[in-house]
PDB file of N, CA and C in Angstrom:
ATOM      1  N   UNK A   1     -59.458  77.543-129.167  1.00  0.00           N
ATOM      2  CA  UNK A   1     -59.573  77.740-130.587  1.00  0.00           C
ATOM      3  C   UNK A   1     -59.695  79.213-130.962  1.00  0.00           C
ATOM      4  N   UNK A   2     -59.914  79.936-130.074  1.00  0.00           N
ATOM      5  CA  UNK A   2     -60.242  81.379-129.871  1.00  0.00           C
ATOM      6  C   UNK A   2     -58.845  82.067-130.980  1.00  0.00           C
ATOM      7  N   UNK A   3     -57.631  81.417-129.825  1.00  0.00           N
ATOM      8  CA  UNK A   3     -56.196  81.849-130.535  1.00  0.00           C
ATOM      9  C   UNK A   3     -56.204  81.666-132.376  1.00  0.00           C
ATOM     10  N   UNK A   4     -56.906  80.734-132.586  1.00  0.00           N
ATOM     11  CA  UNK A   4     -56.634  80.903-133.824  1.00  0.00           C
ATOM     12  C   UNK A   4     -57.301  81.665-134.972  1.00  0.00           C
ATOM     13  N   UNK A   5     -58.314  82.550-134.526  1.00  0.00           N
ATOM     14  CA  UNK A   5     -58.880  83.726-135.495  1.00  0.00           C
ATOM     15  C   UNK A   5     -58.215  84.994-134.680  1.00  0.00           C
ATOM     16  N   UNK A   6     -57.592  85.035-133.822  1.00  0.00           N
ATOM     17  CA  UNK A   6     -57.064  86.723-132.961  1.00  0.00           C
ATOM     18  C   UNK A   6     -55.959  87.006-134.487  1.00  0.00           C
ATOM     19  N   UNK A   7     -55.720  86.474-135.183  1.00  0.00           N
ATOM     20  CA  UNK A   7     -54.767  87.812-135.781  1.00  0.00           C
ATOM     21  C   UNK A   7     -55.774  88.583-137.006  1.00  0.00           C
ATOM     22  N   UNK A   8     -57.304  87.432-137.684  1.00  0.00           N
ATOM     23  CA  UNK A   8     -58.120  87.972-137.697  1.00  0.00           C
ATOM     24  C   UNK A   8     -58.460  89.280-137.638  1.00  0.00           C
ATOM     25  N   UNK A   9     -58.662  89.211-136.171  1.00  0.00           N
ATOM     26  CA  UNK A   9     -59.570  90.164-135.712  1.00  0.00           C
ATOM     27  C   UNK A   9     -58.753  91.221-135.201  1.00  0.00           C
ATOM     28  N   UNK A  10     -57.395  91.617-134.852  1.00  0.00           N
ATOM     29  CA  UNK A  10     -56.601  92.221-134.257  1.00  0.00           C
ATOM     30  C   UNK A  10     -55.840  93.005-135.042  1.00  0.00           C
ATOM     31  N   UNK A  11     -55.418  92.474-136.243  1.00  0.00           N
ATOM     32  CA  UNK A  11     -54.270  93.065-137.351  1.00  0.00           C
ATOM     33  C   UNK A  11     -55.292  93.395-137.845  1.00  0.00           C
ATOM     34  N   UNK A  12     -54.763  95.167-138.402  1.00  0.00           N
ATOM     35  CA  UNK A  12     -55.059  96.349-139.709  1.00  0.00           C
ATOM     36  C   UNK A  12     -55.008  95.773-140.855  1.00  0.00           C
ATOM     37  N   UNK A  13     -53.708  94.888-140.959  1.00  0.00           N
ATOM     38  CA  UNK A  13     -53.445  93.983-142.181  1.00  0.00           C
ATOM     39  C   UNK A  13     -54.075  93.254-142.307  1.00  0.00           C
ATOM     40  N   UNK A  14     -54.960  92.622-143.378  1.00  0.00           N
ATOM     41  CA  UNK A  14     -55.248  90.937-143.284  1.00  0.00           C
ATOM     42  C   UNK A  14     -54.169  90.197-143.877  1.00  0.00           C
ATOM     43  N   UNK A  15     -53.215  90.598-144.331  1.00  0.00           N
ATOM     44  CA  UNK A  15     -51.938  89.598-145.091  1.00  0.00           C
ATOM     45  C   UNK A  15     -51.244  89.270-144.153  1.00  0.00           C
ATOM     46  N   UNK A  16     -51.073  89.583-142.861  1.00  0.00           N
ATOM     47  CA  UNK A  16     -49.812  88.376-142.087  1.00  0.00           C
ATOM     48  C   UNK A  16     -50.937  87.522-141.561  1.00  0.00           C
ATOM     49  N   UNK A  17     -51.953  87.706-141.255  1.00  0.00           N
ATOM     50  CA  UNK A  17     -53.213  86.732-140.587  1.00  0.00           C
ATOM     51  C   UNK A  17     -52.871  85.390-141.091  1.00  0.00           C
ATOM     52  N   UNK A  18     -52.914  85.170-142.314  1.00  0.00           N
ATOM     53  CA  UNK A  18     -52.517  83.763-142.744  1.00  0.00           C
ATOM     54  C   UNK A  18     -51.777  82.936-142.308  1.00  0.00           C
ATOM     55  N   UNK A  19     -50.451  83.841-142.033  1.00  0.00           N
ATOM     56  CA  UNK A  19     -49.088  82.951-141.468  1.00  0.00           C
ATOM     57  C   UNK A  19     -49.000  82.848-140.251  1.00  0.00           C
ATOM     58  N   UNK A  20     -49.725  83.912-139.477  1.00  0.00           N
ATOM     59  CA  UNK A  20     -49.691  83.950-137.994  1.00  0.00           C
ATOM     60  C   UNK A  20     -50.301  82.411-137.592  1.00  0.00           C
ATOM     61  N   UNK A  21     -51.637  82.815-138.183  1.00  0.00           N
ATOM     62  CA  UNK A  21     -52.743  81.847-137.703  1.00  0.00           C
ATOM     63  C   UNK A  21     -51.919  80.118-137.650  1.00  0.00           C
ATOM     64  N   UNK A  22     -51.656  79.402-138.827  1.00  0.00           N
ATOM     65  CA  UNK A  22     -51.070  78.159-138.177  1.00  0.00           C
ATOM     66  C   UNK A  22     -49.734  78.184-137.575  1.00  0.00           C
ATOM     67  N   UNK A  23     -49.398  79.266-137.418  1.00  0.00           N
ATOM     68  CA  UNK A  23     -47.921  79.487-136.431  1.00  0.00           C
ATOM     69  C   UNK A  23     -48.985  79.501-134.918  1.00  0.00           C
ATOM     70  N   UNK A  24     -49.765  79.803-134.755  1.00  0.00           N
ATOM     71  CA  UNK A  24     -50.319  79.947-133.050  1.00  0.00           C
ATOM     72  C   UNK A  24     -51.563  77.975-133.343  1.00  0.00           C
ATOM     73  N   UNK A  25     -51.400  77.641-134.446  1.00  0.00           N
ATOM     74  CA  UNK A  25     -51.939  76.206-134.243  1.00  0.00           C
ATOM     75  C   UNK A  25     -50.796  75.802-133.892  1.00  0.00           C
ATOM     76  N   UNK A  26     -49.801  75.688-134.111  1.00  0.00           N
ATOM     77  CA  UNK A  26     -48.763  74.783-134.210  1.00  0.00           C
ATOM     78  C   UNK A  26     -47.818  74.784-132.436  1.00  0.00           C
ATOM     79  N   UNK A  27     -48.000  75.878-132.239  1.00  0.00           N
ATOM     80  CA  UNK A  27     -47.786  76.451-130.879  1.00  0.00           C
ATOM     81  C   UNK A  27     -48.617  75.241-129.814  1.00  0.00           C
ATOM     82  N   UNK A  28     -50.043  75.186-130.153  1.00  0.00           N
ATOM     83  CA  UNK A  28     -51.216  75.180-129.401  1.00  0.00           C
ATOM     84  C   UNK A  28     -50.305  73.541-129.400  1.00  0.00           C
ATOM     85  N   UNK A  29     -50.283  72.836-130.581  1.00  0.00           N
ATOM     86  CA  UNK A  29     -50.204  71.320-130.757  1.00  0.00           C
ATOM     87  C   UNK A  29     -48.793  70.922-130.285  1.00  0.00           C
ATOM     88  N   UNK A  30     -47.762  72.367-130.180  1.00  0.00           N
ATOM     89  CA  UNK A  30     -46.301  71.749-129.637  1.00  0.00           C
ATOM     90  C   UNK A  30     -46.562  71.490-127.988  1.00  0.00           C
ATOM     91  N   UNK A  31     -47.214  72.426-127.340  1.00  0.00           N
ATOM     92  CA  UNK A  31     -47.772  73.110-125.811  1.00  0.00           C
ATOM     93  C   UNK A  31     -48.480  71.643-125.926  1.00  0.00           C
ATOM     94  N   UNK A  32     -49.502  71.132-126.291  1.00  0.00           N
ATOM     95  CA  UNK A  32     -50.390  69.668-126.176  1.00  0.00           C
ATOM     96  C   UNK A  32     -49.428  68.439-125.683  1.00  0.00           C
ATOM     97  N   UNK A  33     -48.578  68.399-127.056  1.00  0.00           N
ATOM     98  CA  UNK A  33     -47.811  67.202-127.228  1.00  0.00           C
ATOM     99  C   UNK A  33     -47.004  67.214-125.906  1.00  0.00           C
ATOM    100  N   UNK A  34     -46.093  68.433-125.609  1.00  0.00           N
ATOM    101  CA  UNK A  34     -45.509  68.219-124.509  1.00  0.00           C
ATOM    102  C   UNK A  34     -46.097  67.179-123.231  1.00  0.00           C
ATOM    103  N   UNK A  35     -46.926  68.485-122.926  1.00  0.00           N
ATOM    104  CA  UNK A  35     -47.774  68.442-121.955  1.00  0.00           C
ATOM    105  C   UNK A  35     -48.354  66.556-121.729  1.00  0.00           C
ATOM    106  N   UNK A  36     -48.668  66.167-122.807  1.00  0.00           N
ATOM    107  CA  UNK A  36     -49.251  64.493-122.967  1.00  0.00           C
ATOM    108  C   UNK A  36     -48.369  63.854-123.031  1.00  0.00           C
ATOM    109  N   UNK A  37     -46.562  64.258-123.020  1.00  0.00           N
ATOM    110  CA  UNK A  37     -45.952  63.520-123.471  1.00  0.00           C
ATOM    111  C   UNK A  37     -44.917  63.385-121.801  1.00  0.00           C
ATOM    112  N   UNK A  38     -45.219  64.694-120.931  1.00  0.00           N
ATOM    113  CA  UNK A  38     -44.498  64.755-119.693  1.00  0.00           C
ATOM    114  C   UNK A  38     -45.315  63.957-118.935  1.00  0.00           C
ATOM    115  N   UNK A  39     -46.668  63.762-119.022  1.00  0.00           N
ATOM    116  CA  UNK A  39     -47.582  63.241-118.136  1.00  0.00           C
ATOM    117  C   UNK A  39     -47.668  61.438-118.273  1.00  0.00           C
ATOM    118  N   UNK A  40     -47.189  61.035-119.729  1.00  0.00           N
ATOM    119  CA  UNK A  40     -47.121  59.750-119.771  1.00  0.00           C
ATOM    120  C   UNK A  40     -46.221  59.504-119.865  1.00  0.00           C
ATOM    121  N   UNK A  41     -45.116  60.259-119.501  1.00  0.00           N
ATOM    122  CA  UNK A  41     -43.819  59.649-120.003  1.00  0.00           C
ATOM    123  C   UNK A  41     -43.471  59.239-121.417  1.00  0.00           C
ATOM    124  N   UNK A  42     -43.943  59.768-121.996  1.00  0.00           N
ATOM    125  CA  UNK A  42     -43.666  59.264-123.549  1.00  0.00           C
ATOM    126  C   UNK A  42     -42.694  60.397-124.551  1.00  0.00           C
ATOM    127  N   UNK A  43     -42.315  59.901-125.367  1.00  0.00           N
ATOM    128  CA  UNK A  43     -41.567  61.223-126.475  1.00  0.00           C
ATOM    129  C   UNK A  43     -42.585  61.621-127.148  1.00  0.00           C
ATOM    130  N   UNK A  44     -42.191  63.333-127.317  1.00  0.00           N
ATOM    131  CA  UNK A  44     -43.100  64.099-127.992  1.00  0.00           C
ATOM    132  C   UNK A  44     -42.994  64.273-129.355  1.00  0.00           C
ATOM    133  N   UNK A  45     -41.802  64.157-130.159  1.00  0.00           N
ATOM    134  CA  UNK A  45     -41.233  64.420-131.155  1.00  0.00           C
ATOM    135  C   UNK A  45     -42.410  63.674-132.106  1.00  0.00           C
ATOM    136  N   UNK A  46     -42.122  62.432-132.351  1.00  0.00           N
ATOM    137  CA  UNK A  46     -43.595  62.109-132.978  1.00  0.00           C
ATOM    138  C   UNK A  46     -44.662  62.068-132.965  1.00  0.00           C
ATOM    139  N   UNK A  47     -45.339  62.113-131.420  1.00  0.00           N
ATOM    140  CA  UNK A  47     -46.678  63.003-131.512  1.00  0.00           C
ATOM    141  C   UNK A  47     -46.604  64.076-132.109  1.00  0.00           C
ATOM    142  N   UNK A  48     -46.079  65.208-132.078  1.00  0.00           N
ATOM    143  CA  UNK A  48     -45.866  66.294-132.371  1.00  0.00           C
ATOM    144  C   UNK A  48     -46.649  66.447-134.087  1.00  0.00           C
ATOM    145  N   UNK A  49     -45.157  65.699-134.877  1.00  0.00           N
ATOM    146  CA  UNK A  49     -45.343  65.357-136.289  1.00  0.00           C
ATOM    147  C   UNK A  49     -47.119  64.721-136.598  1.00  0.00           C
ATOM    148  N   UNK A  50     -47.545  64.182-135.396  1.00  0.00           N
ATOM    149  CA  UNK A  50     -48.921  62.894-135.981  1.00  0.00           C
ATOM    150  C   UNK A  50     -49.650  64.268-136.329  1.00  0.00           C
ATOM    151  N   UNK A  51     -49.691  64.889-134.674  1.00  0.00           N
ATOM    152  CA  UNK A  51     -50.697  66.133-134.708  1.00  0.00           C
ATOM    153  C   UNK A  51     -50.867  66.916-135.971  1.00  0.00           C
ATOM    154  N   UNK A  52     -49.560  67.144-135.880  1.00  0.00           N
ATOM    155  CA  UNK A  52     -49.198  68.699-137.005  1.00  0.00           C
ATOM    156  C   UNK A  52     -49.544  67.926-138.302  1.00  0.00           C
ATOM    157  N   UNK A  53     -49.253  66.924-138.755  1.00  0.00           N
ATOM    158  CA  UNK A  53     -49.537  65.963-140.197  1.00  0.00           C
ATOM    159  C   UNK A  53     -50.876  66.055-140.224  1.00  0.00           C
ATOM    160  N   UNK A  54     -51.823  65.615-139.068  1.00  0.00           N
ATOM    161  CA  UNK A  54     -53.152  65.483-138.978  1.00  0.00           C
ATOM    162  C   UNK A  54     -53.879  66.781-139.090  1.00  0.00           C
ATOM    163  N   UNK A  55     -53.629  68.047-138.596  1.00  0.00           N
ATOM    164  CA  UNK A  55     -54.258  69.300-138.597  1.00  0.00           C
ATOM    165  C   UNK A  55     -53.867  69.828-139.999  1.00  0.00           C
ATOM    166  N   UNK A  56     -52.820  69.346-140.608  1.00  0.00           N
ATOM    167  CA  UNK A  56     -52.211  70.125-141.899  1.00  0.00           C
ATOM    168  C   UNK A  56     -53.649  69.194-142.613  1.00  0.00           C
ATOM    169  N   UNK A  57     -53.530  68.105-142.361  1.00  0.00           N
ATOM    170  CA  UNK A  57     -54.342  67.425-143.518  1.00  0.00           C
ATOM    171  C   UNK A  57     -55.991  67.987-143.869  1.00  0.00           C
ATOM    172  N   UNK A  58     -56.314  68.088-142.373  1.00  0.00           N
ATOM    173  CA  UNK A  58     -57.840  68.722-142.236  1.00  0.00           C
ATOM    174  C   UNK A  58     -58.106  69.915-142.876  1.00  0.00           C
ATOM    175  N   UNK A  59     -56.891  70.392-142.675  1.00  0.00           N
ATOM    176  CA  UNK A  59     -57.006  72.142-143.175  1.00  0.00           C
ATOM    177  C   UNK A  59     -57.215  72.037-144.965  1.00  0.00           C
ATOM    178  N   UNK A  60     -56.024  71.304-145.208  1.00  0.00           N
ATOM    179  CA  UNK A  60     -56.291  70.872-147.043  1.00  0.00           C
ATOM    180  C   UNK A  60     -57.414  70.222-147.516  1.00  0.00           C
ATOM    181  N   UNK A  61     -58.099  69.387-146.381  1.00  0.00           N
ATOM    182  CA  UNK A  61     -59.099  69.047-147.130  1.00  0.00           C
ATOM    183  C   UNK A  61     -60.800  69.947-146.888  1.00  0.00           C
ATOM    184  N   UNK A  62     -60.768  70.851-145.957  1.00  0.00           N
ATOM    185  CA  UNK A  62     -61.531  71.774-145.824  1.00  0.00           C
ATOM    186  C   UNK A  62     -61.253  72.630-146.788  1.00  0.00           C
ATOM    187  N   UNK A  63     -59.758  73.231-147.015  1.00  0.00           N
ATOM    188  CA  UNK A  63     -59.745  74.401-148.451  1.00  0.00           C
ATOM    189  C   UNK A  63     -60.046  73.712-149.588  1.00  0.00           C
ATOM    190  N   UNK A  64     -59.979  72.718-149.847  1.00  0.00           N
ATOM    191  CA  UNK A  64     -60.499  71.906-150.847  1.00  0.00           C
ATOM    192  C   UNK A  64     -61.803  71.583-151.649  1.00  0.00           C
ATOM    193  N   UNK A  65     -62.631  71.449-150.308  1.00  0.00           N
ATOM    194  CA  UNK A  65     -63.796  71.286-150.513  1.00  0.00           C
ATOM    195  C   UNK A  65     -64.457  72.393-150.451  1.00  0.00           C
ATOM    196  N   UNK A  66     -64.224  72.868-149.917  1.00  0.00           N
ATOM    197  CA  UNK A  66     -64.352  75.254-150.276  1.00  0.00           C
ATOM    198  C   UNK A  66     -63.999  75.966-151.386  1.00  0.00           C
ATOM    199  N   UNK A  67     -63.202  74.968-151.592  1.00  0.00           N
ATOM    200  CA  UNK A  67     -62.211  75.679-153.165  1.00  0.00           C
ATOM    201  C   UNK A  67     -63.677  74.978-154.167  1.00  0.00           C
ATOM    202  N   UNK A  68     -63.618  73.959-154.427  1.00  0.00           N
ATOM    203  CA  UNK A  68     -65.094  73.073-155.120  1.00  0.00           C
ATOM    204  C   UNK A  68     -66.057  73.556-154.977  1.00  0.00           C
ATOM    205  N   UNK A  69     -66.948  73.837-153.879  1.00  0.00           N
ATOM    206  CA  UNK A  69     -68.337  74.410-153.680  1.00  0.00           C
ATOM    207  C   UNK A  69     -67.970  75.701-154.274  1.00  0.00           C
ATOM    208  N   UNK A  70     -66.923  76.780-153.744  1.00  0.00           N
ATOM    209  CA  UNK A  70     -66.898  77.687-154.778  1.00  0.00           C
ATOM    210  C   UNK A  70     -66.926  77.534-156.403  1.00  0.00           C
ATOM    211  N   UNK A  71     -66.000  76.988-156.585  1.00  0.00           N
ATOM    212  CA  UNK A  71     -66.629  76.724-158.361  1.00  0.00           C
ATOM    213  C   UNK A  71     -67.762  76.026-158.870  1.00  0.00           C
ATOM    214  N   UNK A  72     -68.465  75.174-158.065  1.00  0.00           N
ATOM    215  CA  UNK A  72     -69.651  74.444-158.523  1.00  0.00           C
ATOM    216  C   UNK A  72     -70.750  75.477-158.104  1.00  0.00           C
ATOM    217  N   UNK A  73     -70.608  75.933-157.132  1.00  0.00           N
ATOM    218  CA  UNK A  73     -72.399  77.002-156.580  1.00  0.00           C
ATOM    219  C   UNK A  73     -71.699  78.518-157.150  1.00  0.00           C
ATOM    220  N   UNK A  74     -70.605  79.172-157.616  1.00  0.00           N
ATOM    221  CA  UNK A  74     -70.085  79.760-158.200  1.00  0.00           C
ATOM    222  C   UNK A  74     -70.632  80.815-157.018  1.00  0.00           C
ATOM    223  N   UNK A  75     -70.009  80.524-155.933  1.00  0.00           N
ATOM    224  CA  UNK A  75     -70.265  82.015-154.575  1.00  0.00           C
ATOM    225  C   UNK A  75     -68.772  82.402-154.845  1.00  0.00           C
ATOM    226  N   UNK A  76     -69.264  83.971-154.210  1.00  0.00           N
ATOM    227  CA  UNK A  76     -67.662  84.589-153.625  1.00  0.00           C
ATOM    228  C   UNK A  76     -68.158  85.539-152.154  1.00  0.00           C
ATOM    229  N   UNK A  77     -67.004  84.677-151.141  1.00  0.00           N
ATOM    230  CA  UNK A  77     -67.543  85.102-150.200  1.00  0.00           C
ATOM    231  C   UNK A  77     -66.233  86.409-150.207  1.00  0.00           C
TER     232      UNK A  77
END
């Protein structure tokens, strides 16, 4: 999970950090799927999609509920 705050902490910029960051999730979950999919013999193509559908979803509903507590406790981090 490390990989996914290094552009964080590494780039001068903080503006490509954004795009990097679920480009090296998506990496992590293509590298998984394979990997689970050579070992059981199974196709990866739709694991792939479950993963990536499932991590997209978590992520929206964490900015979500961040996006809310920010306007209700009215913080700015």
């Amino acid at each position: 999970m490390a990989l996914l705050i290094i552009p964080y902490l590494f780039l001068d910029d903080p503006f490509p950090a954004p795009g990097l960051s679920p480009g090296f999730a998506f990496s992590v979950i293509l590298l998984f799927t394979f990997y689970i999919s050579v070992a059981k013999e199974l196709t990866s193509t739709k694991r792939f999609f479950e993963m990536a559908g499932l991590s997209l979803t978590v992520a929206a509903v964490s900015f979500g509920i961040g996006f809310l507590v920010n306007g209700f406790f009215n913080l700015e981090v």
